[in-house]
N, C-alpha and C. Protein backbone atom coordinates (compact mmCIF):
# COMPACT_ATOMS: atom_id res chain seq x y z
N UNK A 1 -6.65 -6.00 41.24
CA UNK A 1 -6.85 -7.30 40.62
C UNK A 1 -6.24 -7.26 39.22
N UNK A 2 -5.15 -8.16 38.83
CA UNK A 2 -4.53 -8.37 37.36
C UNK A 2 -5.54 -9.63 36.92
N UNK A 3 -5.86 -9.53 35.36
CA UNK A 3 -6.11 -10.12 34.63
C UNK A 3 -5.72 -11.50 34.56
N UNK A 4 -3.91 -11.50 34.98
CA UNK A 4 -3.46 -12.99 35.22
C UNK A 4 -3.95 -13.84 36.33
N UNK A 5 -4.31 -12.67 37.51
CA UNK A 5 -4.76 -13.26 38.47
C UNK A 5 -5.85 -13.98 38.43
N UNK A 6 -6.70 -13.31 37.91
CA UNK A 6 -8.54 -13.56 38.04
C UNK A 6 -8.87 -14.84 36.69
N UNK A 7 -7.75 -14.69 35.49
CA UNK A 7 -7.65 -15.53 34.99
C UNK A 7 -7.41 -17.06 35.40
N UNK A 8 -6.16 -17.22 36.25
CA UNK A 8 -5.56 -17.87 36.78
C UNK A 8 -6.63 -18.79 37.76
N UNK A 9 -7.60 -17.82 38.47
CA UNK A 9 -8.45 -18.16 39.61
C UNK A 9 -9.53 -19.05 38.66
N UNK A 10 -10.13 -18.52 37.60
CA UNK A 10 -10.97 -18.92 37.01
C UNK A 10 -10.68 -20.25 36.61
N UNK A 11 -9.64 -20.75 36.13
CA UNK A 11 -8.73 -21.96 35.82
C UNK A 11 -8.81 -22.85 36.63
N UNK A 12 -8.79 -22.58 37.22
CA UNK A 12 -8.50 -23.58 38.71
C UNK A 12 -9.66 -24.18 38.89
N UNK A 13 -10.86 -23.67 38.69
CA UNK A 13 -12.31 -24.09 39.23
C UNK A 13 -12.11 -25.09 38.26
N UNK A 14 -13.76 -26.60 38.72
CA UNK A 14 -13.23 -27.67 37.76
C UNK A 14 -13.97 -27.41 36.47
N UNK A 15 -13.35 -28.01 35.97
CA UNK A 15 -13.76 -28.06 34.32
C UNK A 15 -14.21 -26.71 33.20
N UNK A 16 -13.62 -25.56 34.14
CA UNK A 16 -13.25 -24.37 33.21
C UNK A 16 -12.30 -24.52 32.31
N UNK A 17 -13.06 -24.15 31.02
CA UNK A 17 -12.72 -23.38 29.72
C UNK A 17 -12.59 -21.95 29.53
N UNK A 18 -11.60 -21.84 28.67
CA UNK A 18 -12.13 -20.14 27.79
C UNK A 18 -11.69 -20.31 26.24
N UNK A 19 -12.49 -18.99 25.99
CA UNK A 19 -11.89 -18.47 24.94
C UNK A 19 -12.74 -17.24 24.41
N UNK A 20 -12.67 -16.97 23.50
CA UNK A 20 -13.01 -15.58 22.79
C UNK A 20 -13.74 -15.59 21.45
N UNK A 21 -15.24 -16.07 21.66
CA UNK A 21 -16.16 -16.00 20.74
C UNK A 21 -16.63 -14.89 20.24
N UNK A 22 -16.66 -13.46 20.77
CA UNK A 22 -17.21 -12.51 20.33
C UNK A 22 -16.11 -11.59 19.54
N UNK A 23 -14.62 -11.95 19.78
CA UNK A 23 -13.60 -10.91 19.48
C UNK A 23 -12.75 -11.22 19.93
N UNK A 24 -11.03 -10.73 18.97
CA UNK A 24 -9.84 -10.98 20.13
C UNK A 24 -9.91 -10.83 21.39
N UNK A 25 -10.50 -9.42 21.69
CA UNK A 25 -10.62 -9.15 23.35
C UNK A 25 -11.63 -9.16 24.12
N UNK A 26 -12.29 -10.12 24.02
CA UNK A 26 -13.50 -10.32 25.05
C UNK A 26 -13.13 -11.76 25.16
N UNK A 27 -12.61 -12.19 26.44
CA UNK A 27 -12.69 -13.18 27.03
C UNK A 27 -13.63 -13.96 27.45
N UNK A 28 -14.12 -15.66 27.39
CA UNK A 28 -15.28 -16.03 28.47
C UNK A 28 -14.75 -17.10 28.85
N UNK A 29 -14.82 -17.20 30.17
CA UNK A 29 -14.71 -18.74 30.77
C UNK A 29 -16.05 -19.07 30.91
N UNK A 30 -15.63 -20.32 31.07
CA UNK A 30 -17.09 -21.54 30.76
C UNK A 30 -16.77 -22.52 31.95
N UNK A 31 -18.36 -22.96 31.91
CA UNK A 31 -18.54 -24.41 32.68
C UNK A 31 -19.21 -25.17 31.71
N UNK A 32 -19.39 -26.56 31.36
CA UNK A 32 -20.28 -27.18 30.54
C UNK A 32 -20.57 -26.15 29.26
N UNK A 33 -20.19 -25.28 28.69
CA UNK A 33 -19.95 -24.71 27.96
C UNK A 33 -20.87 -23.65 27.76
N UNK A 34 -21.08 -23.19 28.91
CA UNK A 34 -21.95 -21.63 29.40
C UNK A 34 -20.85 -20.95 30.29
N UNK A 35 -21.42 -19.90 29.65
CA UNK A 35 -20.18 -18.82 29.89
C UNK A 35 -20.63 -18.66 31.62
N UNK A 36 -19.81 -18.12 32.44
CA UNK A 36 -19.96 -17.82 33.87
C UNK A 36 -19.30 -15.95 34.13
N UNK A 37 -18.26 -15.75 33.45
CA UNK A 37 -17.33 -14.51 33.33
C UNK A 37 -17.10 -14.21 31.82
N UNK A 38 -17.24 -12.94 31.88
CA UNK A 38 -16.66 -12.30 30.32
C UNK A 38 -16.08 -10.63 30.59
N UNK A 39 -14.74 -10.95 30.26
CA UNK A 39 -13.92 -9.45 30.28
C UNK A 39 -13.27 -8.99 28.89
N UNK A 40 -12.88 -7.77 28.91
CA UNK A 40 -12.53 -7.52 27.98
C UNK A 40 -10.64 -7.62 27.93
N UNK A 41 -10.12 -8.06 27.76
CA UNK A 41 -8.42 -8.71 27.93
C UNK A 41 -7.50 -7.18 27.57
N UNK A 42 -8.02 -6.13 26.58
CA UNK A 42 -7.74 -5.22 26.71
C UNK A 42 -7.45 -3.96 27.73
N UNK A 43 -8.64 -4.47 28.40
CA UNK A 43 -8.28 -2.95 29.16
C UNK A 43 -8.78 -3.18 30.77
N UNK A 44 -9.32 -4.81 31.02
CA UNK A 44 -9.85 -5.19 31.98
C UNK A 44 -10.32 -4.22 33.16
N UNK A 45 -11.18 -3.02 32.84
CA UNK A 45 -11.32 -2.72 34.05
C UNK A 45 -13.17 -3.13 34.56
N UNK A 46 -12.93 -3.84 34.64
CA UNK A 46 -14.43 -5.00 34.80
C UNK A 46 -14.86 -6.26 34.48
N UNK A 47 -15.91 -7.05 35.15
CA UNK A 47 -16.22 -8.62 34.75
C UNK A 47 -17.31 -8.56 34.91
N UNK A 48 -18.04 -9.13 33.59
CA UNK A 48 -19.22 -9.21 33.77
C UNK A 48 -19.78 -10.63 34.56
N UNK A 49 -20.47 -10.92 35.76
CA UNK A 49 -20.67 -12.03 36.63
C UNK A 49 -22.40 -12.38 36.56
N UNK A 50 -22.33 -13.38 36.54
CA UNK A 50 -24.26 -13.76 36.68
C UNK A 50 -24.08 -14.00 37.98
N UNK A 51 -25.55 -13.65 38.88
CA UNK A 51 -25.35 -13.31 40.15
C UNK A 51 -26.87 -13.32 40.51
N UNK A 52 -27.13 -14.16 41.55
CA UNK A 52 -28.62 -14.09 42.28
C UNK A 52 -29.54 -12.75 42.40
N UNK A 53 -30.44 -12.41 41.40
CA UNK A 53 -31.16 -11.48 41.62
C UNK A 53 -31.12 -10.52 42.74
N UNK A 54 -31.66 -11.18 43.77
CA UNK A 54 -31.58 -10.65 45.68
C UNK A 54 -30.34 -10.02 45.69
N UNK A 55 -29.66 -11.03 45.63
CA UNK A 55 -28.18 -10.88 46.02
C UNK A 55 -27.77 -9.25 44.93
N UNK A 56 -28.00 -9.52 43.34
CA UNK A 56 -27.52 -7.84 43.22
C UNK A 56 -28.09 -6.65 43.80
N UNK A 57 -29.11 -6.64 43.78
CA UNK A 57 -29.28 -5.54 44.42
C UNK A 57 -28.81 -4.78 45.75
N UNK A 58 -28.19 -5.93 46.38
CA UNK A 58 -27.92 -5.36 47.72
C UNK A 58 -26.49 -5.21 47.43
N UNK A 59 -25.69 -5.89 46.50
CA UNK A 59 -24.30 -5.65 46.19
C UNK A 59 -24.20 -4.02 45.32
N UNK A 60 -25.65 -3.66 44.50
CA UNK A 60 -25.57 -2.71 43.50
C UNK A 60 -25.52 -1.28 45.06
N UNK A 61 -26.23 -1.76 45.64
CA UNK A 61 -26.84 -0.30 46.95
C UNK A 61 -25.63 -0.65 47.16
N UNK A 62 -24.52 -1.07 47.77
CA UNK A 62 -23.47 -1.95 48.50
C UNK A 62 -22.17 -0.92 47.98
N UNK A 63 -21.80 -1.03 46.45
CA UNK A 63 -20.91 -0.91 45.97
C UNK A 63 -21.48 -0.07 44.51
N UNK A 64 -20.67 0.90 44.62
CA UNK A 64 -20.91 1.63 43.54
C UNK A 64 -20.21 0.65 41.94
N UNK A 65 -18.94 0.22 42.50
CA UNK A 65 -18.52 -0.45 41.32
C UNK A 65 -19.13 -1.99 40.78
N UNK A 66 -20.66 -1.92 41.41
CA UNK A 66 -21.17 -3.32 41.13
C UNK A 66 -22.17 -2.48 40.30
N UNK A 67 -22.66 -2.72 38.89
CA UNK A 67 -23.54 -2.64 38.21
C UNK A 67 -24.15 -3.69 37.38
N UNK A 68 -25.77 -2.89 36.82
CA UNK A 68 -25.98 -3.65 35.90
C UNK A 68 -25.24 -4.85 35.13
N UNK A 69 -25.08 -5.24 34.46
CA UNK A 69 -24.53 -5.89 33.67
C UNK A 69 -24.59 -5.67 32.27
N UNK A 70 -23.44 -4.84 31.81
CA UNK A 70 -23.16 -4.19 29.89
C UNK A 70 -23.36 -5.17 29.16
N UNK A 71 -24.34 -4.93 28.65
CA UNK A 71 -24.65 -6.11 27.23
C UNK A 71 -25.41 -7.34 28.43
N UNK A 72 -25.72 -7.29 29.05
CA UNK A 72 -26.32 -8.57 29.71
C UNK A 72 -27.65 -8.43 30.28
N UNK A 73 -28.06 -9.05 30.57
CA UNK A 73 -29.71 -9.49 31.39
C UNK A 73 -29.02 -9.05 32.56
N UNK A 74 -29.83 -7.73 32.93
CA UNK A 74 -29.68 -7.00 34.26
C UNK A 74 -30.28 -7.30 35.65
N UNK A 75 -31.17 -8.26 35.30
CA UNK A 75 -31.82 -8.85 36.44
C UNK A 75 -30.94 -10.15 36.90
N UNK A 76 -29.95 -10.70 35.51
CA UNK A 76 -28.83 -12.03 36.40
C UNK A 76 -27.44 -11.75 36.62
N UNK A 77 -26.99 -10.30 35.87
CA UNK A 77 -25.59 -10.04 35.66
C UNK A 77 -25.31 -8.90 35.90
N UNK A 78 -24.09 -8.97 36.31
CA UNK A 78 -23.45 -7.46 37.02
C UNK A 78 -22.66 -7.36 36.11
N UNK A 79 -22.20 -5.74 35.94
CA UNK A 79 -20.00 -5.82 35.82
C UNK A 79 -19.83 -5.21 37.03
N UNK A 80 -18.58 -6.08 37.49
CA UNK A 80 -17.62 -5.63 38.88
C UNK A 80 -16.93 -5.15 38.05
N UNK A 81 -16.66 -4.27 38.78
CA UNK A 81 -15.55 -3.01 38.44
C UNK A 81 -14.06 -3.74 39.15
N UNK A 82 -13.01 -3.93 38.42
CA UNK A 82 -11.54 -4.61 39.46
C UNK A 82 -10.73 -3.62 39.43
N UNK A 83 -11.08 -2.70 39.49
CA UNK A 83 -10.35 -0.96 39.52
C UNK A 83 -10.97 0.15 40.95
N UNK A 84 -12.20 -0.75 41.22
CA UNK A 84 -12.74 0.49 42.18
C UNK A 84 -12.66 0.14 43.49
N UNK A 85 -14.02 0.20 44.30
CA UNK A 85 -14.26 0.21 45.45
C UNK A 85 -14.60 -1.32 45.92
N UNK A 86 -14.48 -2.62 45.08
CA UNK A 86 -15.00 -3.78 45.06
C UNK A 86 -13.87 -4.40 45.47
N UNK A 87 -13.57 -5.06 46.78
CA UNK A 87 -12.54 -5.70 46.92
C UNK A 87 -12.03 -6.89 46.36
N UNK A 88 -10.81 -7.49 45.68
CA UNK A 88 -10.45 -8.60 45.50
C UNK A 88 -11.34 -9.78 45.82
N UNK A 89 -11.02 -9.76 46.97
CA UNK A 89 -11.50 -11.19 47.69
C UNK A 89 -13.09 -11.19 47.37
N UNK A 90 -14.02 -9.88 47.21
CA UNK A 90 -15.24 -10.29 46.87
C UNK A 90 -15.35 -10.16 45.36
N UNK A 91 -14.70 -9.91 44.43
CA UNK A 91 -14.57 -10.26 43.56
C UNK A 91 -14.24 -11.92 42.53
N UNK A 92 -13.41 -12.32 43.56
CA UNK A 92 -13.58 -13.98 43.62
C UNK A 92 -14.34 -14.37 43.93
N UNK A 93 -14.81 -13.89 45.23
CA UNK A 93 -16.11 -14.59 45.95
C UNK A 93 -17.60 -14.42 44.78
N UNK A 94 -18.15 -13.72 44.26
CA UNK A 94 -18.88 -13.29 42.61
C UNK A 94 -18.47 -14.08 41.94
N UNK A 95 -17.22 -14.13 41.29
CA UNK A 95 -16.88 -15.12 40.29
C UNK A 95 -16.91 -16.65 40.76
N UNK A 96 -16.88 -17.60 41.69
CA UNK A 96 -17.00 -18.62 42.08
C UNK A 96 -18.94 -18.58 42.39
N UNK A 97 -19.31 -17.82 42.87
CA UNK A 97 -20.91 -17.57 42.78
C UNK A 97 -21.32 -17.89 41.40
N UNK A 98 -20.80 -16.79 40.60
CA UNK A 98 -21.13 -17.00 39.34
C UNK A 98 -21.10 -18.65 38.21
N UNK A 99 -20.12 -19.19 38.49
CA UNK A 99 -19.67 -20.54 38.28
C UNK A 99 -20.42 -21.46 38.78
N UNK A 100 -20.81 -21.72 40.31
CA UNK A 100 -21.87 -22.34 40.66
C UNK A 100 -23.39 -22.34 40.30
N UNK A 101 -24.14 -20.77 39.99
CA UNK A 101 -24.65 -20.92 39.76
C UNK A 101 -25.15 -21.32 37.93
N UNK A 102 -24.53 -21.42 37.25
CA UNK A 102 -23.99 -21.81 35.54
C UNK A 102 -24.02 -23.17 36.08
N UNK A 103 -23.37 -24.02 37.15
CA UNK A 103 -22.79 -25.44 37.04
C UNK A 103 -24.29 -25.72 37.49
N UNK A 104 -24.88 -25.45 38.82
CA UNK A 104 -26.30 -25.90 39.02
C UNK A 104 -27.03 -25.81 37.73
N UNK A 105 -27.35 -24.93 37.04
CA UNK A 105 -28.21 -25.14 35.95
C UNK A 105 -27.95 -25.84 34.70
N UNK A 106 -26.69 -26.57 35.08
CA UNK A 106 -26.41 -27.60 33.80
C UNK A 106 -27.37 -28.57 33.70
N UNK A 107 -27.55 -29.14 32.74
CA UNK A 107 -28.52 -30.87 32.46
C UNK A 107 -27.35 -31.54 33.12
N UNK A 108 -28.62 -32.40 33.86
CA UNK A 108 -27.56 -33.67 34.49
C UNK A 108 -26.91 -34.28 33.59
N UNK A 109 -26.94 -34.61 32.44
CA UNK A 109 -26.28 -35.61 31.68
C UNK A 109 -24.98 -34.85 31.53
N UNK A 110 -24.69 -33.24 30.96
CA UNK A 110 -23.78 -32.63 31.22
C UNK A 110 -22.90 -32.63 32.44
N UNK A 111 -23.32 -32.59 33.43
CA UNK A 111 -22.93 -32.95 34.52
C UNK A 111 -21.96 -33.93 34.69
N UNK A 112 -22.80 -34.90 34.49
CA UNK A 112 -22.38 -36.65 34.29
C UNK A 112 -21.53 -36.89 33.38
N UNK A 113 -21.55 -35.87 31.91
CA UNK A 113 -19.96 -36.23 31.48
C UNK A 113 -18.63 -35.57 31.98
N UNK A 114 -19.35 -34.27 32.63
CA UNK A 114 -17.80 -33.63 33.18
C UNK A 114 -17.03 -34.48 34.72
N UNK A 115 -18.08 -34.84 35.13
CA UNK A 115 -17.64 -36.01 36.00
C UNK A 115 -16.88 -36.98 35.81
N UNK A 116 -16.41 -37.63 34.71
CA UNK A 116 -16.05 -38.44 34.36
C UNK A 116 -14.35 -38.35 33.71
């Protein structure tokens, strides 16, 4: 997985943003202006993803390159590893998880302006 790629993917979803609040190289895309993904643009070998409780744990037993989440609430966020044993395609599949679940927990009114 390249950086342009996963970048690129992230783009595409609707009404994604980014940019780099913490540092040149820490990336975040956004929905309604909550972050969903954050990598480091340097050396990308990982994304940190918010991710259904249930659901990590069986991805963490699953995949060695699914962990905790560095710097994050370990009970909502992983880092996928895009260097290891974590395939592409479920690596998108996480990051579009991740996005949905950020877009469900928007305020409707947020909602209602990105709709528009």
């Amino acid at each position: 997985m390249t950086l342009e790629y996963f970048r690129d993917f992230c783009l595409a979803l609707p009404h994604v943003t980014e940019d780099t609040p913490f540092d040149v190289n820490t990336l975040c895309f956004r929905v309604g202006g909550k972050i969903f993904a954050i990598l480091d643009m340097e050396t990308f070998d990982y994304v940190n993803l918010k991710c259904d409780p249930e659901r990590s744990i069986e991805l963490r037993e699953q995949y060695p390159g699914i962990t905790p989440g560095y710097h994050m609430n370990k009970k909502w966020w992983n880092s996928v590893s895009v260097r290891g044993d974590v395939p592409d395609r479920l690596i998108l599949e996480l990051a579009k998880h991740s996005y949905d679940l950020i877009f469900s927990s928007l305020p409707k009114k947020i909602k209602d302006d990105l709709a528009q």
